[in-house]
Each structure stands twice: as structure tokens, then as C-alpha cells.
N, C-alpha and C. Protein backbone atom coordinates (compact mmCIF):
# COMPACT_ATOMS: atom_id res chain seq x y z
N UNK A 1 58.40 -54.70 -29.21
CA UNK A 1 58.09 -54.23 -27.85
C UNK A 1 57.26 -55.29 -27.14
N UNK A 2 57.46 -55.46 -25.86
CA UNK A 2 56.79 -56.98 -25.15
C UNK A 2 55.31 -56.47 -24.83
N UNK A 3 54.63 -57.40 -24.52
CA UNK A 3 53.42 -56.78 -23.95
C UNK A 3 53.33 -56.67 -22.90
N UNK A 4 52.22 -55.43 -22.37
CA UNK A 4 52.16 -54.80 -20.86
C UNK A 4 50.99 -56.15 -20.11
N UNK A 5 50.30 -56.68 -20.97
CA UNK A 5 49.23 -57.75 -20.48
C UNK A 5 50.16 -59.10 -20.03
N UNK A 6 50.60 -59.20 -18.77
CA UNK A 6 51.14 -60.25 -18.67
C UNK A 6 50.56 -61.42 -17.63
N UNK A 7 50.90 -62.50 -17.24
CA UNK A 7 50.39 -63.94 -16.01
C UNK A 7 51.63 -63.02 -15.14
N UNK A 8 50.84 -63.63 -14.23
CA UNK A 8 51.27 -63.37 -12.42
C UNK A 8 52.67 -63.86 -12.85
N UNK A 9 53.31 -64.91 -13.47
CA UNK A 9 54.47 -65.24 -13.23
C UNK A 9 55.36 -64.21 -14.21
N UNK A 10 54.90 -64.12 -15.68
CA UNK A 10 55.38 -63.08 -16.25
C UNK A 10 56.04 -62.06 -15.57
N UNK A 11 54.98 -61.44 -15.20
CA UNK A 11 55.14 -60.21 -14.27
C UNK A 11 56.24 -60.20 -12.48
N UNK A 12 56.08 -61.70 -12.40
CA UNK A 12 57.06 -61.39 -11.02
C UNK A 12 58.16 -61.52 -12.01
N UNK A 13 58.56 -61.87 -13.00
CA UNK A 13 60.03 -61.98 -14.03
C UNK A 13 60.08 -59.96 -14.52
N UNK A 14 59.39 -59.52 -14.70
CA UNK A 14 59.11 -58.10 -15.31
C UNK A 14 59.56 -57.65 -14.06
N UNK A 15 59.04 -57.57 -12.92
CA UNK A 15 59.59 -56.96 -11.69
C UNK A 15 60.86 -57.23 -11.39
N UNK A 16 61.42 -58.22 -11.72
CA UNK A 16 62.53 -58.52 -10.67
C UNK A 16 63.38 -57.94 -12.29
N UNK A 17 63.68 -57.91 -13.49
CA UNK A 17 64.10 -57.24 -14.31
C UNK A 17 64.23 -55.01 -13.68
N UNK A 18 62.89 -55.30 -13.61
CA UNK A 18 62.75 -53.62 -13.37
C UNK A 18 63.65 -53.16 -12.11
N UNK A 19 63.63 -53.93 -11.13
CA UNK A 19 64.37 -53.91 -10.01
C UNK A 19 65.84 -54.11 -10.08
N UNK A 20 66.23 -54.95 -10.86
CA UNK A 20 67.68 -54.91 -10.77
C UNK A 20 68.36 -53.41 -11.68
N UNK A 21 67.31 -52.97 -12.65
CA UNK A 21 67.73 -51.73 -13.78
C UNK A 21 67.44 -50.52 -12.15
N UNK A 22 66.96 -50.88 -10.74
CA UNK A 22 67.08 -49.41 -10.14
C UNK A 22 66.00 -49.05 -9.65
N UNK A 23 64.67 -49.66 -10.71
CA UNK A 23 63.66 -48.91 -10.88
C UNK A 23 62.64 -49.72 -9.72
N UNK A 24 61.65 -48.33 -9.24
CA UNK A 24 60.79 -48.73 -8.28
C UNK A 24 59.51 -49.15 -8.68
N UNK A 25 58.58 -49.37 -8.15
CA UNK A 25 57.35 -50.32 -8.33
C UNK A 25 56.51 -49.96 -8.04
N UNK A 26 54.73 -49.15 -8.57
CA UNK A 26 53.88 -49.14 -8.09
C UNK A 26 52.43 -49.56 -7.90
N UNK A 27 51.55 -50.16 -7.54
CA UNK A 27 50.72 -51.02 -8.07
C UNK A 27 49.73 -50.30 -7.88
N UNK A 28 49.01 -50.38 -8.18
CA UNK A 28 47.29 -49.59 -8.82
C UNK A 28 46.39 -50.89 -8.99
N UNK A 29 45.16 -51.19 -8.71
CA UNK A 29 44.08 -51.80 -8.53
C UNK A 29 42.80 -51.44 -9.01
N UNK A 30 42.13 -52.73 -9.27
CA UNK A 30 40.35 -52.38 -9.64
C UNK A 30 39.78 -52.91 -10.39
N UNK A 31 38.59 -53.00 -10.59
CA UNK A 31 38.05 -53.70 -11.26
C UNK A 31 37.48 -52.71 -13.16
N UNK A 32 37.68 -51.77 -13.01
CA UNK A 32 37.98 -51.01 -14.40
C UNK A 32 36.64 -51.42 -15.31
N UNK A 33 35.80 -51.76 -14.88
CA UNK A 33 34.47 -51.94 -15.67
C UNK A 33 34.02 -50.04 -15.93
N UNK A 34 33.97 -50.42 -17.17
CA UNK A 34 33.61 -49.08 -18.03
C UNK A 34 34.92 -47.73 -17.71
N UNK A 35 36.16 -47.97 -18.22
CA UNK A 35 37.00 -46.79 -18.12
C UNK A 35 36.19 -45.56 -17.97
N UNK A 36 36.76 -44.74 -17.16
CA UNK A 36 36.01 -43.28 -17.25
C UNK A 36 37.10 -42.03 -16.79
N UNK A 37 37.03 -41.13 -16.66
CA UNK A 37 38.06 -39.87 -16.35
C UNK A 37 38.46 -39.83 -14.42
N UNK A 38 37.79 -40.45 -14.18
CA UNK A 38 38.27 -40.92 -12.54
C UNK A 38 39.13 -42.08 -12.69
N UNK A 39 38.89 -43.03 -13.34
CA UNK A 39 40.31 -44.00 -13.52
C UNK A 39 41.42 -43.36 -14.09
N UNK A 40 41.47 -42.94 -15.30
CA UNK A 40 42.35 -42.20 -16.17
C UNK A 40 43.08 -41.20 -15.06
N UNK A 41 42.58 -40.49 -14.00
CA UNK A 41 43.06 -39.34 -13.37
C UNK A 41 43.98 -40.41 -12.07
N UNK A 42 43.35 -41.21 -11.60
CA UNK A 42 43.80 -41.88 -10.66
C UNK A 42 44.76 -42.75 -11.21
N UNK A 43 44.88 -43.09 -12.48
CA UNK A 43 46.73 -44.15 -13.07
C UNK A 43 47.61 -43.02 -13.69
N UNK A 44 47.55 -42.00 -13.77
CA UNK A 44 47.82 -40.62 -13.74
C UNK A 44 48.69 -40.43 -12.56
N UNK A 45 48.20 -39.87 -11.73
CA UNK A 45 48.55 -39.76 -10.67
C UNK A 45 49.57 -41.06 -9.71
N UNK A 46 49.02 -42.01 -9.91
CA UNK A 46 49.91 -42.99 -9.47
C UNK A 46 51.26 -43.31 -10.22
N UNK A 47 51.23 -43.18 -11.44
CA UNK A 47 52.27 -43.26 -12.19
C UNK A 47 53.53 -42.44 -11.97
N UNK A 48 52.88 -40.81 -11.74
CA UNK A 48 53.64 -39.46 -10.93
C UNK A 48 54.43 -40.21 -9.46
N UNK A 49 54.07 -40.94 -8.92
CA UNK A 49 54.82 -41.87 -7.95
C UNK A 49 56.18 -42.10 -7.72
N UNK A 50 56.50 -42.23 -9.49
CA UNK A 50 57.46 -42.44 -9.75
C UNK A 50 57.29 -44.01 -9.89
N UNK A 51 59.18 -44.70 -11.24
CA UNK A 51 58.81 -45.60 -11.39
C UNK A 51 57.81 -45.77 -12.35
N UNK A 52 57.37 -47.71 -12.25
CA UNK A 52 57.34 -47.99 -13.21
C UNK A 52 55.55 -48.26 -12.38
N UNK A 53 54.56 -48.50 -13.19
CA UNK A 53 52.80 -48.54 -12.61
C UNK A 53 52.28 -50.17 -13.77
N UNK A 54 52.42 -51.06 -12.52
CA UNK A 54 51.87 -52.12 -12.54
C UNK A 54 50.08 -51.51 -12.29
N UNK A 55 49.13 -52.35 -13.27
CA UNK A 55 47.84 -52.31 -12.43
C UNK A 55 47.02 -53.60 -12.82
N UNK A 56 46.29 -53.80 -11.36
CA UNK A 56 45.47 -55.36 -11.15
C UNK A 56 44.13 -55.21 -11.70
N UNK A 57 44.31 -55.76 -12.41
CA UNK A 57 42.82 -55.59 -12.75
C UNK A 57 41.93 -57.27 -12.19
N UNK A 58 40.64 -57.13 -11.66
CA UNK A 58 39.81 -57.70 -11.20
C UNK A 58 39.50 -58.94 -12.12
N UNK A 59 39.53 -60.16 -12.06
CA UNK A 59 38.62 -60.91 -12.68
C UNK A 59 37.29 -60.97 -13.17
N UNK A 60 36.42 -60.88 -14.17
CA UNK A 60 35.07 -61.24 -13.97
C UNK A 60 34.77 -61.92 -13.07
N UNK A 61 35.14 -62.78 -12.16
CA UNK A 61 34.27 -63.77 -11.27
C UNK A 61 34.83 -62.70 -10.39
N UNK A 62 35.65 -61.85 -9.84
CA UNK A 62 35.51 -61.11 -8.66
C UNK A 62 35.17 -60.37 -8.83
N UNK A 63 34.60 -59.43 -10.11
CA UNK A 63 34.04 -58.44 -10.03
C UNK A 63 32.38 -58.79 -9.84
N UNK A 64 32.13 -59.92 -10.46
CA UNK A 64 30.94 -60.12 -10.12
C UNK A 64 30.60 -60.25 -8.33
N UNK A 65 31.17 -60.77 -8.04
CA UNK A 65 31.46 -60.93 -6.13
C UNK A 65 31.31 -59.63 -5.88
N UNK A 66 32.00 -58.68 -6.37
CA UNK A 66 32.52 -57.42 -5.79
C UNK A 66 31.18 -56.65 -5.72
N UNK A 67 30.69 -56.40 -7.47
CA UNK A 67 29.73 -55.91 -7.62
C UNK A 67 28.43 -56.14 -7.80
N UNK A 68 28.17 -57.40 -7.99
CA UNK A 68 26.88 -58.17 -8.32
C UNK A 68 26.72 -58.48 -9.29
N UNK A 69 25.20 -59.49 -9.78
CA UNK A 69 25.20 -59.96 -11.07
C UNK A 69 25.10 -59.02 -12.26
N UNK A 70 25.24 -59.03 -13.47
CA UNK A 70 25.33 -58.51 -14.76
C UNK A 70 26.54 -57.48 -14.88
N UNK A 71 27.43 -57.39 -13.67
CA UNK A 71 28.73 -57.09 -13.96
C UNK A 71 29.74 -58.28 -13.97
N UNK A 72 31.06 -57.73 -14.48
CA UNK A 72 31.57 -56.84 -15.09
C UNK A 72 30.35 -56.32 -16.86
N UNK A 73 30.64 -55.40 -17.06
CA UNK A 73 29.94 -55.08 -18.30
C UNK A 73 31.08 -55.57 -19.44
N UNK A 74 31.99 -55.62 -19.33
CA UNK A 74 33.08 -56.10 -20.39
C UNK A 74 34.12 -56.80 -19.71
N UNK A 75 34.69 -57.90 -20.56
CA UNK A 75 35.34 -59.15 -19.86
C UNK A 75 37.01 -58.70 -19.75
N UNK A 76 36.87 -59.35 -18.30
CA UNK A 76 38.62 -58.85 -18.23
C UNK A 76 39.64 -58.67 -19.13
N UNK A 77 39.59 -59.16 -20.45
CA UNK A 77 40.84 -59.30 -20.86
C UNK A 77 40.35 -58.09 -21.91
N UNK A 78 39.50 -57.59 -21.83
CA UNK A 78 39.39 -56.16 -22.85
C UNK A 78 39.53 -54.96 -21.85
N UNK A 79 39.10 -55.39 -20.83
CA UNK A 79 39.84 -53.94 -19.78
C UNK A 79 41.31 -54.35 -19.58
N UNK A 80 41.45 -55.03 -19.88
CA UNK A 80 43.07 -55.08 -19.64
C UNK A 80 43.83 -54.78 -20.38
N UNK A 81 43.09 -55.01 -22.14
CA UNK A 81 43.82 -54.11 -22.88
C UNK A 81 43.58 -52.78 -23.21
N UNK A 82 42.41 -52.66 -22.79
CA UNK A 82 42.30 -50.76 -22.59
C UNK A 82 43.45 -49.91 -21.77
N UNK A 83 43.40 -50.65 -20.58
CA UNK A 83 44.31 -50.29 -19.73
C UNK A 83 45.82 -50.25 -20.06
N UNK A 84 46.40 -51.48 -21.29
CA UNK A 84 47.70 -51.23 -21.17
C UNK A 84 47.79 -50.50 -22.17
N UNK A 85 46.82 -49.82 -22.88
CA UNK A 85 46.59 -48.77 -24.38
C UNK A 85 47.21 -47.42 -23.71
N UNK A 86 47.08 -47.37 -22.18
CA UNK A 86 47.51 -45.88 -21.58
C UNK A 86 48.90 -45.82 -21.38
N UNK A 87 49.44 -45.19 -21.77
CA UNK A 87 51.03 -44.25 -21.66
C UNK A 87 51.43 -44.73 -20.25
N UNK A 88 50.56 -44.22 -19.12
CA UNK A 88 51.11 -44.32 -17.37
C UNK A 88 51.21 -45.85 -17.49
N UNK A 89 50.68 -46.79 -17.86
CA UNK A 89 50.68 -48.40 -17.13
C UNK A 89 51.97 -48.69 -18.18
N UNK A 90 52.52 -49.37 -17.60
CA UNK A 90 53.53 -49.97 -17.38
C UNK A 90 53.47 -51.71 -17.95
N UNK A 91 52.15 -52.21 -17.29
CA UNK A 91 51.74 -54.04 -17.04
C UNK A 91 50.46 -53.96 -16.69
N UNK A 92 50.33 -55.24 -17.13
CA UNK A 92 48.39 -55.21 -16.73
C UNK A 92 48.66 -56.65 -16.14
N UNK A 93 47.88 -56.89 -14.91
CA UNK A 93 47.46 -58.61 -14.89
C UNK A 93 45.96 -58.55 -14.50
N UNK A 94 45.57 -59.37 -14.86
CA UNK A 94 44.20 -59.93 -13.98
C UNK A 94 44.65 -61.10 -12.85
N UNK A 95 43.61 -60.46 -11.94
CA UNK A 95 43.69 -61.37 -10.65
C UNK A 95 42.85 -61.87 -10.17
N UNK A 96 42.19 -63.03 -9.52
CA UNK A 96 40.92 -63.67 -9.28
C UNK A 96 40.90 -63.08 -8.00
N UNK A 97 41.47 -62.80 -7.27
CA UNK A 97 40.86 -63.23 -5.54
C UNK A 97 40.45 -61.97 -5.22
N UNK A 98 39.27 -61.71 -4.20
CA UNK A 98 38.63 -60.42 -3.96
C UNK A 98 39.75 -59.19 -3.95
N UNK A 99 40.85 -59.39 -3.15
CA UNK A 99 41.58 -58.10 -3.02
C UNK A 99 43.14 -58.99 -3.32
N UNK A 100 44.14 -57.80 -3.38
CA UNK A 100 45.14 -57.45 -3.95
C UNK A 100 46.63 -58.46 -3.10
N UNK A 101 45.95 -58.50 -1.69
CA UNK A 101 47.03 -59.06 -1.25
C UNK A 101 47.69 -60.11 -1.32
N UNK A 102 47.34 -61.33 -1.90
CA UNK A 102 48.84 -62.16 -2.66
C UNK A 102 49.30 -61.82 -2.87
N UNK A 103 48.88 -60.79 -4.63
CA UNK A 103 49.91 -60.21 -5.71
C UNK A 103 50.91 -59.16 -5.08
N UNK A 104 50.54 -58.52 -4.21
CA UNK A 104 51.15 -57.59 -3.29
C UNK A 104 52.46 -58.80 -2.64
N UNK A 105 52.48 -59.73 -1.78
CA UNK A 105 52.89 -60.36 -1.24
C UNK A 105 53.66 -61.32 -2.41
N UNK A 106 53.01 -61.53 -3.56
CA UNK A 106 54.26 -61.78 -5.02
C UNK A 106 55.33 -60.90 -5.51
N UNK A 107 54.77 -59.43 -5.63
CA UNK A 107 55.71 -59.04 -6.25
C UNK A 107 56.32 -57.20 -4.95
N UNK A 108 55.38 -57.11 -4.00
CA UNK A 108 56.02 -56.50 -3.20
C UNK A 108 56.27 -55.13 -3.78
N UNK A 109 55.44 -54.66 -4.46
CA UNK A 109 55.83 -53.34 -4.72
C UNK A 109 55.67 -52.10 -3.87
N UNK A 110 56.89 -51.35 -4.42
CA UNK A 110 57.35 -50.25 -3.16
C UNK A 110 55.89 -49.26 -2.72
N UNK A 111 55.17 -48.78 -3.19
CA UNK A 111 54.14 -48.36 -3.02
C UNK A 111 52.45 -49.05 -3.78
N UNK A 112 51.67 -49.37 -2.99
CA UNK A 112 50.32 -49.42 -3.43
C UNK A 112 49.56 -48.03 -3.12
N UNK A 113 49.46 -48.08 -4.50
CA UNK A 113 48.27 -46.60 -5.20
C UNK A 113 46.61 -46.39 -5.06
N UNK A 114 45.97 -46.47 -4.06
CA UNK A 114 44.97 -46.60 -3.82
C UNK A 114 44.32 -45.12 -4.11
N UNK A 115 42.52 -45.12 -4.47
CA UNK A 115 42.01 -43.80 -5.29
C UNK A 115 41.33 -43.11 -3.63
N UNK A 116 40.77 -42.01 -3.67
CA UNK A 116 40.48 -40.88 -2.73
C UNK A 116 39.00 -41.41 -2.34
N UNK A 117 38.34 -42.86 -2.82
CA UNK A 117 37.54 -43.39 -2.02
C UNK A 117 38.41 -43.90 -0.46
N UNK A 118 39.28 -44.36 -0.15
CA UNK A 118 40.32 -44.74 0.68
C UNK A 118 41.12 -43.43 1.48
N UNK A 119 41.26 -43.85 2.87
CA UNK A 119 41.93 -43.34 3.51
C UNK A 119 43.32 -44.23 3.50
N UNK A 120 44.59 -43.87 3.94
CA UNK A 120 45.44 -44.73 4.00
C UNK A 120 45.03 -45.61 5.47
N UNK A 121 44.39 -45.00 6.53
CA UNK A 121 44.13 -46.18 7.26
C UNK A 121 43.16 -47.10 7.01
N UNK A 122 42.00 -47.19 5.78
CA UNK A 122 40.92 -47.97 5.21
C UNK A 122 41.53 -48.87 4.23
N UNK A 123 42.62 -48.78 3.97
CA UNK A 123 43.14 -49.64 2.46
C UNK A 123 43.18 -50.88 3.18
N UNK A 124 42.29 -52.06 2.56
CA UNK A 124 42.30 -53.63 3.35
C UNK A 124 43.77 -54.17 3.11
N UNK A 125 44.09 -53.33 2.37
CA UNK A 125 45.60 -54.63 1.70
C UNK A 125 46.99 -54.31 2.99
N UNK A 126 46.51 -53.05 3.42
CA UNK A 126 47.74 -52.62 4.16
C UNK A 126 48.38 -53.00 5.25
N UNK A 127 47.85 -53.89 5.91
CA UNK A 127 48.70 -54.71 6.52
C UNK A 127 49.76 -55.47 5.70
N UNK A 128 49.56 -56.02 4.78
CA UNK A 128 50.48 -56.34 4.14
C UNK A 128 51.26 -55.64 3.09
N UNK A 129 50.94 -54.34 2.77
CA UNK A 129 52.32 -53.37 2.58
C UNK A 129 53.26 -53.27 3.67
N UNK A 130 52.50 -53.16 4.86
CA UNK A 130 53.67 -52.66 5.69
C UNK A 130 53.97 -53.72 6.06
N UNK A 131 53.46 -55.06 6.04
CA UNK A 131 54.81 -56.19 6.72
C UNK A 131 55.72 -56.06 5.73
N UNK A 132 56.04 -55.78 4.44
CA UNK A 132 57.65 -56.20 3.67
C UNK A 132 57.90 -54.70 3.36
N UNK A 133 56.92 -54.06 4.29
CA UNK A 133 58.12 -52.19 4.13
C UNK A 133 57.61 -51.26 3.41
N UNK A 134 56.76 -51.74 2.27
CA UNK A 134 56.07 -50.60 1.43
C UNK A 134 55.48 -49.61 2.06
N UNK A 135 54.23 -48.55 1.18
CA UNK A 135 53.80 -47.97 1.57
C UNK A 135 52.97 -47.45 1.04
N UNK A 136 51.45 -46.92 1.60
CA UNK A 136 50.04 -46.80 0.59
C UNK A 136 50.24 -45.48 0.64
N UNK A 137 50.00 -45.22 -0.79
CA UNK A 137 49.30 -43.22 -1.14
C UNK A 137 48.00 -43.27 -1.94
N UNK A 138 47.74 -42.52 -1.24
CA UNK A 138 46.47 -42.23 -1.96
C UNK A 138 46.01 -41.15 -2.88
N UNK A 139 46.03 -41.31 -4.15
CA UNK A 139 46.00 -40.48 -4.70
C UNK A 139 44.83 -40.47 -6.24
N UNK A 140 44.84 -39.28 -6.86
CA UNK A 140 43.71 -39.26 -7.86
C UNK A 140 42.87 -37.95 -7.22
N UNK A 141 41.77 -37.66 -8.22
CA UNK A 141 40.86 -37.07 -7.91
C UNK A 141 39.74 -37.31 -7.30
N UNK A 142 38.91 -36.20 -6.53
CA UNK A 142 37.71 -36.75 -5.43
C UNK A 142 36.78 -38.07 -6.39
N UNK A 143 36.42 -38.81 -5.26
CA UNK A 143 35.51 -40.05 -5.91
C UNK A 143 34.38 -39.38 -6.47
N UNK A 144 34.27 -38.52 -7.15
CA UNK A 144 32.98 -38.22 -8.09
C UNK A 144 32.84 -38.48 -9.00
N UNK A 145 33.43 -40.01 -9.80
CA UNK A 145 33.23 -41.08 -10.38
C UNK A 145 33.23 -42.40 -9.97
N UNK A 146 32.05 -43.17 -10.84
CA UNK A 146 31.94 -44.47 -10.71
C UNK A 146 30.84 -45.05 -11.64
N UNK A 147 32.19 -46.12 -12.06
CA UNK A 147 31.04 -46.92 -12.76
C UNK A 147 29.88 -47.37 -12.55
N UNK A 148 29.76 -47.96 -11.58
CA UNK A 148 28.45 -48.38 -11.12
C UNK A 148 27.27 -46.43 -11.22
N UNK A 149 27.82 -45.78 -10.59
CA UNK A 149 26.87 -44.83 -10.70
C UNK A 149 26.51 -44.27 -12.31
N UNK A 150 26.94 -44.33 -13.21
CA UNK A 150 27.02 -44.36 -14.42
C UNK A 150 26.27 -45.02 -14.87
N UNK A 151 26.51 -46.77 -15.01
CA UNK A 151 25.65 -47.57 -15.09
C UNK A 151 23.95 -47.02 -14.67
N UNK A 152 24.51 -46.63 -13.64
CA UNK A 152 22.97 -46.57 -12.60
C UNK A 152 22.30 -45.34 -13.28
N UNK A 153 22.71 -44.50 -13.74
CA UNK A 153 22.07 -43.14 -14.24
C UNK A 153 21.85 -43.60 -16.07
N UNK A 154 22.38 -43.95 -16.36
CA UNK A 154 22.91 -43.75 -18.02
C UNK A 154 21.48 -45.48 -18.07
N UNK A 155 21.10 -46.19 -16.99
CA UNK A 155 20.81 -47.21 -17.75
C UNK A 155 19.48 -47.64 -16.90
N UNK A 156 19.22 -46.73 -16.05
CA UNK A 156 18.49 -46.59 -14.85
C UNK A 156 17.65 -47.89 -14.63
N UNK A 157 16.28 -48.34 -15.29
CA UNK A 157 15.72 -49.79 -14.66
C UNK A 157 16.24 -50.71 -16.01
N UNK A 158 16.60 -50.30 -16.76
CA UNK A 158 17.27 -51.20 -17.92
C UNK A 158 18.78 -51.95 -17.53
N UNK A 159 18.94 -51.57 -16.31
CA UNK A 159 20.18 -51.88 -15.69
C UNK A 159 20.41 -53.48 -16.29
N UNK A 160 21.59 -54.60 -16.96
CA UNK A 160 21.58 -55.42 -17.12
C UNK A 160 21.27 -56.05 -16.14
């Protein structure tokens, strides 16, 4: 069986395979520091989409950007294999650049899966779903998870 952890180029070869078998495309995003039952519910749900659930996972150097110093708490390539350990994902890549839109603009998938922090008019990437036709849903359960708040409770001034 191939692996779901693949390079940007891998993966535009995995897509354009999945695409000619019929099958549609959905991409899911984030930086996945400390899995918790709000991620799990939200690649869940995106997967229900239908199709096959690509998800981006963040670089350490952008999650650090994203979130500040002493994150990520664990290095990309172990959330990435957490992530392809789940049934719903499909592919894992890591991606360096703050947000999604190259990879979006590489491989063009029919829907981006954004979580219920997002409105579909707040998703930054969406201008570029809708220039090649796609389309954002938003889906998962209410944002009453987060890592960072976790972190923040579970580790309070011991924070790394």
C-alpha cells in the first residue's frame, strides 16, 4: 500500500491518478499541533464531502510564524504521520508558506474544507478557489477546540 505522506509533486501525480479513476478532491488544512477531537471531527466531516481528503499540514517554520515561538510542539513530519494514521485522510503534505494558496493553485481541488472558526466569506484562500471553479464548505464542529488554548490551560506559565 503507497504512502498517504507524500512531496507536493508526489501528490500533484496522486491527484491527477485520482481524477482520471472519476474521483473528486478535497483539501483540509492546518497546522495540527497537538491532535485533539476538534481536528478529528473537522477531517471527519470533510471527508463526508465526498471523494478522496487531501490535508496540508503547516511547516514548523510556518507554524512558528503562525503561532509564535516554542510552537509547533511536535515537528511536522510526526503530525503528518498522525494524520495519515486516520481512516478519512486520504494524503498528507507539508507546506511552508503561511496559507494554502499555491497548493490550492497546484492541485485545484474541487472543494477546500475549512473548520467553523471560518465563514465561507473569511476563508483567505478563496479567491483562489473560485478563480479555477472550486468551492469552500465549512464544516466540523463549533470552534470549542484549540490547541493553543489547551496548551494555554494544561501548561499555564510553564508554557514552552
Amino acid at each position: 500500500m503507497p504512502t498517504k505522506i507524500l512531496s507536493r509533486e508526489e501528490l500533484k501525480t496522486r491527484v491527477a491518478e485520482w481524477r482520471r479513476a472519476g474521483e473528486s478532491v478535497t483539501l483540509a488544512n492546518g497546522c495540527f499541533d497537538l491532535l485533539h477531537v476538534g481536528h478529528v471531527r473537522y477531517l471527519h466531516a470533510a471527508k463526508q464531502l465526498g471523494g478522496r481528503l487531501v490535508v496540508a499540514v503547516n511547516s514548523d517554520d510556518s507554524v512558528r510564524t503562525l503561532k509564535g515561538e516554542g510552537r509547533p510542539l511536535m515537528p511536522a513530519e510526526e503530525r503528518a504521520e498522525i494524520l495519515s494514521a486516520l481512516a478519512a485522510v486520504d494524503a498528507v503534505v507539508i507546506f511552508p508558506e503561511r496559507d494554502v494558496r499555491a497548493l490550492l493553485r497546484e492541485i485545484r481541488p474541487d472543494v477546500q474544507a475549512k473548520g467553523t472558526d471560518y465563514t465561507v466569506e473569511s476563508v483567505p484562500e478563496r479567491d483562489v478557489v473560485q478563480e479555477y471553479g472550486g468551492r469552500v464548505e465549512i464544516v466540523g464542529d463549533p470552534k470549542d477546540h484549540s490547541a493553543t488554548e489547551i496548551i494555554r490551560s494544561r501548561l499555564g506559565s510553564r508554557r514552552p
